[in-house]
Structure formats: structure tokens, C-alpha cells
Protein backbone atom coordinates (compact mmCIF):
# COMPACT_ATOMS: atom_id res chain seq x y z
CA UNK A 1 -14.47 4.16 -11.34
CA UNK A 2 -11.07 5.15 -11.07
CA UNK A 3 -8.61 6.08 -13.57
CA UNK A 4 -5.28 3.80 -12.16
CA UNK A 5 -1.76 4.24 -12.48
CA UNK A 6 0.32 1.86 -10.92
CA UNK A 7 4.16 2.66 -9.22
CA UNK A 8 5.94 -1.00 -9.57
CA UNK A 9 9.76 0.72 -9.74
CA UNK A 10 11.66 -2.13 -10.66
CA UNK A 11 9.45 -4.81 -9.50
CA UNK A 12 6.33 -5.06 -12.06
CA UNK A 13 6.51 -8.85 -12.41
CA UNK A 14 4.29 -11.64 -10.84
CA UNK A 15 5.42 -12.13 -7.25
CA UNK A 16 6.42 -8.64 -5.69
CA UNK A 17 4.60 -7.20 -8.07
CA UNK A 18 1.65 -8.82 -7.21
CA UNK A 19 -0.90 -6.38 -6.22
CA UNK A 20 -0.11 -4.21 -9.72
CA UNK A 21 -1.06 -7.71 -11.09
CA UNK A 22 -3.93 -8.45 -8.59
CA UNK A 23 -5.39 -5.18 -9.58
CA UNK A 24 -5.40 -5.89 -13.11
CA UNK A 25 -6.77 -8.74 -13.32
CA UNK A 26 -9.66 -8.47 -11.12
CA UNK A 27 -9.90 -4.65 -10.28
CA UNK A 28 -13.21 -2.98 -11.57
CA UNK A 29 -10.85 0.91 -11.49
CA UNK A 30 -9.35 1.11 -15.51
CA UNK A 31 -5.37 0.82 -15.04
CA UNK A 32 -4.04 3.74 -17.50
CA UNK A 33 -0.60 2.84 -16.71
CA UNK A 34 2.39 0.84 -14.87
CA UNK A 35 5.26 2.47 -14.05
CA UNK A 36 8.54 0.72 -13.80
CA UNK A 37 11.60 2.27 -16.18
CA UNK A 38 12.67 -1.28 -16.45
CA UNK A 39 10.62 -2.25 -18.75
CA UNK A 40 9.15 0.95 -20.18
CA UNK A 41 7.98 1.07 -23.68
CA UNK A 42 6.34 -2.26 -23.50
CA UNK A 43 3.14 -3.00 -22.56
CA UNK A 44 1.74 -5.02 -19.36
CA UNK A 45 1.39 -8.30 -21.49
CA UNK A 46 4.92 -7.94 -22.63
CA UNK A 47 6.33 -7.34 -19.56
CA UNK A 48 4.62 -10.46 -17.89
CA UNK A 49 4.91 -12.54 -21.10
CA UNK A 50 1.26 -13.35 -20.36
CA UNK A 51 -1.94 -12.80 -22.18
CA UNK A 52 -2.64 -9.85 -19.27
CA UNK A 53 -3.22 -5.92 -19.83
CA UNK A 54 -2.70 -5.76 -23.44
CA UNK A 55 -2.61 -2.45 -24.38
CA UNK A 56 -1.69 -1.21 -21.18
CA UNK A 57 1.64 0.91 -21.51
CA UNK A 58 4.57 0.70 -18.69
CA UNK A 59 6.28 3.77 -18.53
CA UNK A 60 9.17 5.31 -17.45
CA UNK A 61 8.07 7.68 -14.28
CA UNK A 62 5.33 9.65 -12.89
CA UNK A 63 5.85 12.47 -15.04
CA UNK A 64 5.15 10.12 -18.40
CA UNK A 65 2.25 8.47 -16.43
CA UNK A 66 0.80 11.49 -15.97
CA UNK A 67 -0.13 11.63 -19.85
CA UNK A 68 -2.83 9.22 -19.38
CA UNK A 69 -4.81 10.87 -17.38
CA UNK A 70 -5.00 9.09 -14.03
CA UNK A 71 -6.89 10.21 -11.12
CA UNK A 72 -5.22 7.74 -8.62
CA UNK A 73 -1.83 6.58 -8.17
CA UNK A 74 -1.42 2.56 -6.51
CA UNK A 75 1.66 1.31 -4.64
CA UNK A 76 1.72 -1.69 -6.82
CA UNK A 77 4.55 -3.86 -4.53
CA UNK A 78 3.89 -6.11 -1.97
CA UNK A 79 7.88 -6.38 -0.05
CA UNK A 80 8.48 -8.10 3.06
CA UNK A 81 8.35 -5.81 5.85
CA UNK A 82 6.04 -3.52 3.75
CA UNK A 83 8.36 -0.28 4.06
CA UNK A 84 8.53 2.45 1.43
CA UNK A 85 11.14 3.02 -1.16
CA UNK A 86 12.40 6.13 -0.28
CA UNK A 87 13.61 6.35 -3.88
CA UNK A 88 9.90 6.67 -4.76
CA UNK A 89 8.86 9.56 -2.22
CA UNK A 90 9.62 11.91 -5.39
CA UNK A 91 6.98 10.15 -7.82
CA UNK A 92 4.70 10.62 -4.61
CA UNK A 93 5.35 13.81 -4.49
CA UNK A 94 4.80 14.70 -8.04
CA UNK A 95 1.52 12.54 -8.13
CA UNK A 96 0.51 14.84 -5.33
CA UNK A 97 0.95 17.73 -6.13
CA UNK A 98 -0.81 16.75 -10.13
CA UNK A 99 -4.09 15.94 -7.68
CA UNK A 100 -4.19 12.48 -7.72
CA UNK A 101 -5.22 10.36 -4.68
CA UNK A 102 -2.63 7.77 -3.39
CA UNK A 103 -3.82 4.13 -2.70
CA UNK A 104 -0.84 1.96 -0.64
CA UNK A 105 -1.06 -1.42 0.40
CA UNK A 106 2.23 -1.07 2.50
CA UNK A 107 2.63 -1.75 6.03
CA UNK A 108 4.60 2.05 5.88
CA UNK A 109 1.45 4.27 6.30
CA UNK A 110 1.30 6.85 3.77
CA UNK A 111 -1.21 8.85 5.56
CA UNK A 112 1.40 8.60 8.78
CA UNK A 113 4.36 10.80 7.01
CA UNK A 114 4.57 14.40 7.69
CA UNK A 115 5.65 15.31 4.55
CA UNK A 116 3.63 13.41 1.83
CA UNK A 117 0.30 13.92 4.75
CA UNK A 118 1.20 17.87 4.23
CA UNK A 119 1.66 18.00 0.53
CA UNK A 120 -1.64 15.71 -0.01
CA UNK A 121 -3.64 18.50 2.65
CA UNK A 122 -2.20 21.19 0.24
CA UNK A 123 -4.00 19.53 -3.07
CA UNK A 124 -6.67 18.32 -1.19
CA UNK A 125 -5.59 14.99 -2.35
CA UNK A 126 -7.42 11.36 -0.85
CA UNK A 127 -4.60 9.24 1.04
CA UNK A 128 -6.24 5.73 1.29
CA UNK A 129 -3.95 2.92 3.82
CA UNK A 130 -5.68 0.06 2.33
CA UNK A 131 -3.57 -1.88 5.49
CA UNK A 132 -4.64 0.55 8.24
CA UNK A 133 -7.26 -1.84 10.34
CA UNK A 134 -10.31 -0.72 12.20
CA UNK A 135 -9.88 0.71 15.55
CA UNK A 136 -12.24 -1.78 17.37
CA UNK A 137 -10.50 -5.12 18.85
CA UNK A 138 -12.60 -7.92 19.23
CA UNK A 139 -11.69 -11.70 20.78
CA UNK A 140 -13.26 -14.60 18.74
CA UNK A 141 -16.60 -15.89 20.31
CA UNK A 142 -16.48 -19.31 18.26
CA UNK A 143 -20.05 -18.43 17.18
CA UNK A 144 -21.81 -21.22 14.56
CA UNK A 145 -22.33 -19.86 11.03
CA UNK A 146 -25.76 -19.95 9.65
CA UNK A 147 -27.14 -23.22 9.21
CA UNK A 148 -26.62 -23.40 4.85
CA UNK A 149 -23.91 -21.01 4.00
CA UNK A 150 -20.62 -22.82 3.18
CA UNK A 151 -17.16 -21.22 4.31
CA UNK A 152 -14.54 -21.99 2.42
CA UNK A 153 -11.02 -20.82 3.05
CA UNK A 154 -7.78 -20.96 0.44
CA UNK A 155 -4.44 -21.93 2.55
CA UNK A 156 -1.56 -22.89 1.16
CA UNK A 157 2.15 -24.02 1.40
CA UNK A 158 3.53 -20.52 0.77
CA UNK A 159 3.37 -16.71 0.34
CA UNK A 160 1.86 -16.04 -2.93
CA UNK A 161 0.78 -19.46 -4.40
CA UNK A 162 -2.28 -17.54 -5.26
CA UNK A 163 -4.87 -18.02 -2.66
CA UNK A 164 -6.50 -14.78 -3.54
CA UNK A 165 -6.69 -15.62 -6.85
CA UNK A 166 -8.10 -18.88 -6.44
CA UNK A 167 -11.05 -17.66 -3.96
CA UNK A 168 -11.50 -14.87 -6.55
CA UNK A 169 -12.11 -17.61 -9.09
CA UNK A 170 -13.97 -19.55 -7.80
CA UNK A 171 -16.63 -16.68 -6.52
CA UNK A 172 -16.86 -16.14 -10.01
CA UNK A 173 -17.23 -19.38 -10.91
CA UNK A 174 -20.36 -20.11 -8.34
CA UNK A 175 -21.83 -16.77 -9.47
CA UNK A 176 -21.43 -18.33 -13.32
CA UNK A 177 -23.68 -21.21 -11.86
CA UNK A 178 -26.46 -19.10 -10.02
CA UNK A 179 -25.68 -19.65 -6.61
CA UNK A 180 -25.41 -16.56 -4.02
CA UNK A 181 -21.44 -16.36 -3.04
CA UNK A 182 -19.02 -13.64 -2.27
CA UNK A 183 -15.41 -13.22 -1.97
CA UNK A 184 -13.88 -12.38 1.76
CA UNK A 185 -10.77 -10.30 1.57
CA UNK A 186 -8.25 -10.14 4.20
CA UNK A 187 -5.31 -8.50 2.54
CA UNK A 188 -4.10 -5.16 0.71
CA UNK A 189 -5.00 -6.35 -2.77
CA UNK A 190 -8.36 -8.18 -1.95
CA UNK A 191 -9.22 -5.39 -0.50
CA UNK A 192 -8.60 -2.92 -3.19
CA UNK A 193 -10.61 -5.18 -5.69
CA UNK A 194 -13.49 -5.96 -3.60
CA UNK A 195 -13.74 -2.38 -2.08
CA UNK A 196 -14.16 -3.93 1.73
CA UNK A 197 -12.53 -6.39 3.85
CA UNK A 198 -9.60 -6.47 6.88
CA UNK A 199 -5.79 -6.13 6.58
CA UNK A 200 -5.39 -9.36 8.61
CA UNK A 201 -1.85 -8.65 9.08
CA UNK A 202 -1.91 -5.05 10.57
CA UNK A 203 -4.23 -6.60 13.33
CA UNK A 204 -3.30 -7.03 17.02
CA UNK A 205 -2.62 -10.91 17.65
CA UNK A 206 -5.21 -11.44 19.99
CA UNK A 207 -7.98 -9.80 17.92
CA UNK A 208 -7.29 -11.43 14.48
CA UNK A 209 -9.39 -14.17 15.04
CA UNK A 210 -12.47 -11.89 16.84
CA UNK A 211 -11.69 -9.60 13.63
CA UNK A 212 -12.07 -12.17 10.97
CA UNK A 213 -14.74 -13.95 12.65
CA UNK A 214 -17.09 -10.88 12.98
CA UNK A 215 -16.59 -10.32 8.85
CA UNK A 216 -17.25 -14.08 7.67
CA UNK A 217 -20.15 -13.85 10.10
CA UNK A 218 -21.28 -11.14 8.06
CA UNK A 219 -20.85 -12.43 4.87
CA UNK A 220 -22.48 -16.27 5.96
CA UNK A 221 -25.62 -14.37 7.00
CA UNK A 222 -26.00 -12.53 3.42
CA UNK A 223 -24.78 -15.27 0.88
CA UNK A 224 -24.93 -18.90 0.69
CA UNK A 225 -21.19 -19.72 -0.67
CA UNK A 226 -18.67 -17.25 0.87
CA UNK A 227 -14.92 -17.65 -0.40
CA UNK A 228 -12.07 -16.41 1.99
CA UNK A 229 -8.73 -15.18 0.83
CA UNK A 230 -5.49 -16.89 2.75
CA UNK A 231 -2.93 -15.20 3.97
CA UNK A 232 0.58 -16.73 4.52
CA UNK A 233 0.95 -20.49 5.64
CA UNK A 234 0.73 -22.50 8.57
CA UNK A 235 4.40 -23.57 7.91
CA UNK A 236 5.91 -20.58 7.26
CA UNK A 237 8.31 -19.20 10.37
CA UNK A 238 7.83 -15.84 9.46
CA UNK A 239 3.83 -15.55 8.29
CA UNK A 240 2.25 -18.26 10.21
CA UNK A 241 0.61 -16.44 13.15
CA UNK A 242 -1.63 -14.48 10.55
CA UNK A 243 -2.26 -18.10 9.05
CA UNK A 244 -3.59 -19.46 12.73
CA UNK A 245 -5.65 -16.50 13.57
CA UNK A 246 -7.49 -16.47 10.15
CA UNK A 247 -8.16 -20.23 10.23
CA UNK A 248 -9.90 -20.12 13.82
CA UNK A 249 -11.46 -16.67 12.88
CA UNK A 250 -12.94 -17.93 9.85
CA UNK A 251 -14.03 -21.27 11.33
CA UNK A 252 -14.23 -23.04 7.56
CA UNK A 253 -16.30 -26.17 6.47
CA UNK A 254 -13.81 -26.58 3.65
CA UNK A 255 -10.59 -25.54 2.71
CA UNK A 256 -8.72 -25.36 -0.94
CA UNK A 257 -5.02 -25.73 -0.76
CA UNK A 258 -2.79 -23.60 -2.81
CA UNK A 259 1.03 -24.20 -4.17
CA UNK A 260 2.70 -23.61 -6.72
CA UNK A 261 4.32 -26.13 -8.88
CA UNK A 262 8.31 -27.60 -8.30
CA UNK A 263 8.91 -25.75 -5.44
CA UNK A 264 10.16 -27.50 -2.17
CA UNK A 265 10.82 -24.71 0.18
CA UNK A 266 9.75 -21.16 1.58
CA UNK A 267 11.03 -18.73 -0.58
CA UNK A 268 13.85 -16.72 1.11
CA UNK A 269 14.12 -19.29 3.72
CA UNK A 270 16.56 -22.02 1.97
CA UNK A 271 16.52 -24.47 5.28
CA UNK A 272 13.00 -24.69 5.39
CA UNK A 273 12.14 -27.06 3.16
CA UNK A 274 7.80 -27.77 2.31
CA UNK A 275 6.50 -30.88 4.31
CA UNK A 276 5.07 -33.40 1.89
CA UNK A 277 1.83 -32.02 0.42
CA UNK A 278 -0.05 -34.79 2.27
CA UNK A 279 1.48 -33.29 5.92
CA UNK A 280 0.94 -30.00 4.80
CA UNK A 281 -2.61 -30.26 3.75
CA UNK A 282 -3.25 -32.58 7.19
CA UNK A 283 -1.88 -29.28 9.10
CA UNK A 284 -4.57 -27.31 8.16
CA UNK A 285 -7.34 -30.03 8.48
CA UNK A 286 -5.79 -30.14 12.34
CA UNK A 287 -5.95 -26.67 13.51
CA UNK A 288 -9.65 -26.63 12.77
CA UNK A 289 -10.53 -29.71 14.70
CA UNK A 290 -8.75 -28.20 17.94
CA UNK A 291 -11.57 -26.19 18.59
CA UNK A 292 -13.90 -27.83 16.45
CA UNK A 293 -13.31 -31.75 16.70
CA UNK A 294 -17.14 -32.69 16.37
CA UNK A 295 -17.33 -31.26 12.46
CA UNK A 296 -13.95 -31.85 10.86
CA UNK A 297 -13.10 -29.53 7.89
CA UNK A 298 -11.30 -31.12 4.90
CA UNK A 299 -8.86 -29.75 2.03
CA UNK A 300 -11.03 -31.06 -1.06
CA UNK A 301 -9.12 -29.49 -3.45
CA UNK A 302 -5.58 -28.37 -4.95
CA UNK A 303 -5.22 -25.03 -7.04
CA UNK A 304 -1.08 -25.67 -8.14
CA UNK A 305 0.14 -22.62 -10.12
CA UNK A 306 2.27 -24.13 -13.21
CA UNK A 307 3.16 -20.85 -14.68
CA UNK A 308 6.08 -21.36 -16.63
CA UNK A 309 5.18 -25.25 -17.63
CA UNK A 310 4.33 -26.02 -21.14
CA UNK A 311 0.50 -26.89 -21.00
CA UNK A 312 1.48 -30.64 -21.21
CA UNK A 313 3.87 -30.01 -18.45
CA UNK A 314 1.16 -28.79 -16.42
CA UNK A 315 -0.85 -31.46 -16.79
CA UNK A 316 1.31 -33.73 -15.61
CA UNK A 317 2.17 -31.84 -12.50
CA UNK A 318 -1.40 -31.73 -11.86
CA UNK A 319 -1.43 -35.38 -12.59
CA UNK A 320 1.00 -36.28 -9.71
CA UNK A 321 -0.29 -34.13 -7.19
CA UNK A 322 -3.79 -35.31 -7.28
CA UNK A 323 -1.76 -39.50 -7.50
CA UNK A 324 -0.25 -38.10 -4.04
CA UNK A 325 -3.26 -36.67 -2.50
CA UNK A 326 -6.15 -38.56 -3.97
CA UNK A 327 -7.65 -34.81 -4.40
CA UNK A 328 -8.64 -32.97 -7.23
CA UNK A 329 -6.05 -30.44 -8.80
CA UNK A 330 -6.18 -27.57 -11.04
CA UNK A 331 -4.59 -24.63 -12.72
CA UNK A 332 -7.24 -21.88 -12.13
CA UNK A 333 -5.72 -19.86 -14.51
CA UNK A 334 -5.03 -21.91 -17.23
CA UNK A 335 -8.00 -24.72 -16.79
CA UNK A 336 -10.29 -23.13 -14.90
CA UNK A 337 -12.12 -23.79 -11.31
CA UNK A 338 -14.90 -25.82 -12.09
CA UNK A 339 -13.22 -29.33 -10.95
CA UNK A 340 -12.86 -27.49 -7.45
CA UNK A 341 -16.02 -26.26 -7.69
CA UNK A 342 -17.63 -29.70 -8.21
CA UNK A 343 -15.64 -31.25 -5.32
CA UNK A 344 -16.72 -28.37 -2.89
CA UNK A 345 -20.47 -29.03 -4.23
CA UNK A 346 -20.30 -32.82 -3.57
CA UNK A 347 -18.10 -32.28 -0.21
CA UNK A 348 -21.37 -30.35 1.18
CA UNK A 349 -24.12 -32.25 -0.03
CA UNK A 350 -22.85 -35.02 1.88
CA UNK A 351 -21.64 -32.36 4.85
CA UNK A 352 -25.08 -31.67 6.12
């Protein structure tokens, strides 16, 4: 168990922020603090305005975070293009040099600078790349699963609609009902709560799909249900090779799809406006039966994140998106998993 403090410089909220608030939520390491002098002096659930890390404190810098006690100091951002702020190499530094081991999700290798790679030899200090992938390549070899174990993959409409929080739910939720499942993690966070899994998105293109289909093969042949975290979406123009390669990688007999509620295009990308959720959901369902046009694999359910929305609000929005899709919907947060749970359990007993 690790003693956790987070570095979230001006960006401890829910969507860049999202592997300080991945972490804890889910992590099993205690999070002593979060630093980010924007909102220092409160604590986590004040800063999110969410019923999250109560007690928690945000502080100003390294220096106060260094009071608690930590034995490990997480790059808590997840930014587009994944680079270091090189306003932060100082709070490295000083985290360093106190003895604490560094944990980065970033595409920037920590372990790859000359400087922080020196000054972490010097304490003796543990650099871990949580996005630094194997060094074998493999090509997918479109092998069967085992006859009985379910795959089911989370895709989505965007970026951070929560499909690693939704797989991580529901794991939890078939483990609540005695069935042998697991959660697959193919991304920085994922992998930093689950203690295994492949940075997808560090991975050669041809490979990806080899990669990915090696691990779920790995994971059907030791648990029954097996729960794979999505990464980007099929129509995003920036993210969607990653999207592909996981999708024929993972080879999935069912598929959850992800959104979040009253938006209508890719965030950053104001031309490119969301597909109706009907199109978006049959774009998924299509790229499986390319290669796999004998057993179809269906989107059974929709996980819509209403943060924000009054609860009444959110039921509504649920309300209308199940009316357009004729599918199930839930907040997994704030209502739980167990309607996607049931339609998964009645979409394989008629499956086989």
C-alpha cells in the first residue's frame, strides 16, 4: 500500500484531472494529498463539489504535501499530447530528492529525462511510466475466446464519458453477485488501479490489436465475465485509431456505450458534431462484424454521465436516451450498474 500524493497544478477537477480522480475513487494506495494551489485549503470533496475524498486536503505545493507523509508522488493530469509541465519539474525535483517514488501516466517519460532520471538514481528513488508498453510486438491472430467467458467492452461517443469507470463498476457489480469477472485496463489510470494492464495508446499501430488480444485472452481463460476499459471513440479524428485496434484486439460479445449527457460534439473539436446516438452505437456494432460477421456483437446498454443534472434531470435524460435507442440507460454513479448488468446477463443467456 502506498502512501499517495497527487500533483494536479491547476487542473484537479473531473476531466483533466481525471486520473487524480480515477485514483481516488477506485485506487487501493491511501491518497494523503492533492496538490493544486488553486484550490488549496479545501478538501477533495470541496474542490469537486462531490461526495468524493472527504477529508482529503489539497494543498498548496510539494513542500506542504510533504507533511503528510507520502511515499509516492502521482502525475494526476491526463492533457492531450501527454507532455510535462515544465512548471512542475521543480515539485519533481523536490519529491525526489524527499525519497519518494514518482508514478506518471504521461506520454512524456519521466524515466526518459536526464535530469529528473539522475536526481531519482541519487535517492535511489522508483520512477514508474505507467504508459511505457512492453517491448514485444505482436499482430492479432483473431483467436476464439474460451467457450463461456463473456467479453465485454465500454466504447463511447467521446474522450472521457467514463468508460473506465463504467467497466470498473460493473466488475464490481458481478463480483457483488458471485460470478468470477475482472476488469481489463488499457490506459494510464486503469492501470494504476488494477496494478496490470497495456497503455493502448503508446503501442505501435500494427501491434495494438495483437497486444490487446494476447491480454483479454488471458483474462477469458481465468474468469468468466471480463470487463474492458475503452479508450477514445470510433468518431473521434484525433483518438480513433486506438478505438479500432482495441475493438478488433478485444474481439467483444457485448459492448456498453458511454456518453455523457447534453453534449453534441467532440470536445475541442467544435465542427465535429456527435452522430445520432443510434449511428454512433451502430458504428461500433459494425467494426466487429467485419471480421466477425457470423456472431454479431451488440451495444446492450447506455452508461450517460449526468453530472451536473438535478437527480430529476437525470432521469429524464436517461429517459430519452433509452426512448431513442430502445436500450437500457443508467447513471453508474448516481443509480448504480445493475440495469446494465441485467441486460448483459439476459443478452448472453440467449447468446449461446
Amino acid at each position: 500500500m502506498r502512501r499517495i500524493a497527487i500533483l494536479a497544478e491547476g487542473a484537479f477537477e473531473w476531466h483533466y484531472g481525471k486520473t487524480a480522480t480515477g485514483v481516488i475513487r477506485y485506487g487501493k494506495d491511501t491518497v494523503v494529498a492533492v496538490i493544486d494551489s488553486t484550490r488549496a485549503g479545501q478538501d477533495v470533496s470541496q474542490a469537486l463539489d462531490a461526495p468524493l475524498g472527504k477529508g482529503i486536503p489539497v494543498v498548496r505545493d510539494i513542500h506542504e504535501a510533504l507533511t503528510y507523509r507520502p511515499d509516492s508522488l502521482l502525475i494526476g493530469i491526463a492533457p492531450m499530447g501527454g507532455a510535462l509541465p515544465e512548471a512542475w519539474r521543480w515539485q519533481l525535483l523536490t519529491a525526489i530528492d524527499a525519497g519518494l517514488d514518482i508514478i506518471s501516466g504521461l506520454h512524456f517519460f519521466i524515466s526518459d529525462d536526464e535530469e529528473l532520471r539522475t536526481a531519482a538514481g541519487k535517492r535511489s528513488v522508483t520512477i514508474w511510466d505507467l504508459r511505457r508498453p512492453p517491448d514485444k510486438n505482436r499482430v492479432a491472430q483473431f483467436i476464439p475466446h474460451r467457450p463461456g467467458s463473456h467479453t465485454i467492452l465500454m466504447v463511447g461517443s467521446d474522450c472521457a464519458v467514463g468508460k473506465m469507470t463504467v467497466a470498473l463498476e460493473l466488475d464490481r457489480e458481478a463480483s457483488n453477485r458471485g460470478l468470477n469477472s475482472a476488469f481489463v485496463a488499457t490506459g494510464q489510470t486503469g492501470i494504476i488501479i488494477s496494478g496490470n494492464g497495456l497503455p493502448v495508446d503508446r503501442i505501435i499501430s500494427d501491434f495494438v490489436a495483437g497486444m490487446v488480444e494476447e491480454m483479454v485472452i488471458d483474462f477469458t481463460n481465468k474468469h468468466d465475465w471480463v470487463f474492458v476499459e475503452g479508450q477514445g471513440a470510433l468518431n473521434h479524428p484525433g483518438y480513433s485509431p486506438v478505438t479500432l485496434g482495441l475493438i478488433h484486439g478485444s474481439m467483444p460479445e457485448a459492448m456498453i456505450f458511454c456518453h455523457k449527457a447534453g453534449t453534441t460534439e467532440i470536445e475541442g473539436y467544435n465542427h465535429c458534431l456527435f452522430p445520432s446516438l443510434n449511428r454512433m452505437i451502430q458504428l461500433n456494432e459494425d467494426t466487429v462484424s467485419w471480421v466477425r460477421p457470423e456472431r454479431p456483437c451488440k451495444v446492450v446498454g447506455l452508461a450517460v454521465m449526468t453530472f451536473g443534472l438535478s437527480e430529476q434531470e437525470a432521469r429524464d435524460t436517461l429517459r430519452q436516451a433509452e426512448d431513442e435507442t430502445g436500450l437500457p440507460a443508467t447513471d453508474v454513479l448516481r443509480f448504480g450498474s445493475g440495469v446494465l448488468m441485467d441486460a448483459l446477463s439476459k443478452h448472453f443467456d440467449s447468446y449461446h
